[in-house]
Protein backbone atom coordinates (compact mmCIF):
# COMPACT_ATOMS: atom_id res chain seq x y z
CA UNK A 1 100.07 85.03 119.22
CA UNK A 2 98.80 83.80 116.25
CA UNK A 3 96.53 86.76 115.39
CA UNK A 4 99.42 89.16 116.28
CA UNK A 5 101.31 87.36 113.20
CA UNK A 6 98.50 87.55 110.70
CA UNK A 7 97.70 91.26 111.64
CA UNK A 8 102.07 92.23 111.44
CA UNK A 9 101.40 90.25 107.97
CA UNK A 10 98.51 91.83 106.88
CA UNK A 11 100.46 95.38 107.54
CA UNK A 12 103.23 94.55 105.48
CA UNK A 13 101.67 93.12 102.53
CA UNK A 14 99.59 96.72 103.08
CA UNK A 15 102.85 99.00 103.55
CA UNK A 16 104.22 101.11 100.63
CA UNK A 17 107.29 99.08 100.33
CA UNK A 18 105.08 96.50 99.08
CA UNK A 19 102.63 98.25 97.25
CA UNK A 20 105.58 99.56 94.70
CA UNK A 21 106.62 95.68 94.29
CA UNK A 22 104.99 95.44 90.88
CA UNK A 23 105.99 98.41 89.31
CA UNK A 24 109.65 97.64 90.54
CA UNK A 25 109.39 94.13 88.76
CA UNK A 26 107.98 96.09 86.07
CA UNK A 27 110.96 98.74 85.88
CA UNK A 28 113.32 96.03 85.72
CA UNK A 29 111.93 93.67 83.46
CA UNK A 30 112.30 96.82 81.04
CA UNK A 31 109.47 95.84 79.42
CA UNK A 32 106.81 98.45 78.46
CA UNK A 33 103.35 97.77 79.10
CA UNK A 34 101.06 97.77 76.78
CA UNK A 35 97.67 99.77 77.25
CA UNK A 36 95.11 97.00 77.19
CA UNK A 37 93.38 95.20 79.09
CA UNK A 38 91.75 95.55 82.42
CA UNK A 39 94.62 93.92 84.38
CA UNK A 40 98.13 93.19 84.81
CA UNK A 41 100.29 90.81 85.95
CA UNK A 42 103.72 90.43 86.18
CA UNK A 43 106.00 87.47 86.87
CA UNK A 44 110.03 87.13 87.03
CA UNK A 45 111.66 83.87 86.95
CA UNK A 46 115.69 82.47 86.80
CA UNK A 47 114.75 79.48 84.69
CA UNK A 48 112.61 80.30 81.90
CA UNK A 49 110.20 82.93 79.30
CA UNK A 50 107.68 80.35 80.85
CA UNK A 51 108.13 80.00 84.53
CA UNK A 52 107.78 83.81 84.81
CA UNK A 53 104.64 83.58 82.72
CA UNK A 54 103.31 81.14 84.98
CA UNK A 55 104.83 83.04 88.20
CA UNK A 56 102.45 86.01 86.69
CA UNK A 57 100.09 87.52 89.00
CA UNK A 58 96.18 86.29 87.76
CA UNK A 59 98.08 83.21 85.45
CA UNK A 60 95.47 81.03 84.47
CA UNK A 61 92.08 83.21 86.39
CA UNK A 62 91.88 85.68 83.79
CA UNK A 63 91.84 85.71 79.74
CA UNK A 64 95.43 87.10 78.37
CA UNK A 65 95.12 89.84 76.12
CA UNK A 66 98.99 90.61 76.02
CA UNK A 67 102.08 88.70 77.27
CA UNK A 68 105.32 90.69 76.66
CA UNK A 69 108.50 89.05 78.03
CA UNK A 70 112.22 90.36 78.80
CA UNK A 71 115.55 88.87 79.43
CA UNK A 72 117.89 90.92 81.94
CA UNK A 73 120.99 89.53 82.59
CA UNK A 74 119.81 85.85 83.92
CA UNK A 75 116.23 86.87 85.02
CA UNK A 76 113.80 86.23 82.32
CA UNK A 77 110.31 89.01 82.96
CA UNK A 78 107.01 88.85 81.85
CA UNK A 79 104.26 91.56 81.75
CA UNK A 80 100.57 90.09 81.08
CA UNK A 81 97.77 91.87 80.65
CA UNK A 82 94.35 90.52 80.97
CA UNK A 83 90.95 91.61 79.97
């Protein structure tokens, strides 16, 4: 039963749905992404500029090259792009 979980898991993470998860974050942040950088990360938080820094996929594995952050309504964004 336990396998059957991880593979049902597995095929969501996998699934379109998820796939368009980051550039949906990214859309709303309406932030702009810069063109640097070898990756990106993006993080979204309710608290603050930081938390959704830190909530940023690759946060403290890679070397920042850009951090750009948004406020919409009371979700604070942040795009970072890493080298």
């Amino acid at each position: 039963m336990f396998f059957v979980r991880i593979i049902a898991l597995v095929v969501f993470l996998a699934s379109p749905a998820m796939a368009g998860g980051h550039q949906r974050l990214v859309r709303q942040s309406g932030i702009t992404p810069r063109q640097v950088g070898s990756a990106e990360g993006v993080g979204m938080s309710t608290r603050s500029y930081i938390d959704a820094r830190n909530n940023a996929c690759y946060w403290g594995r890679k070397i920042p090259v850009s951090i750009q952050y948004s406020k919409q309504g009371n979700r604070y964004y942040a795009v970072v792009r890493y080298r």
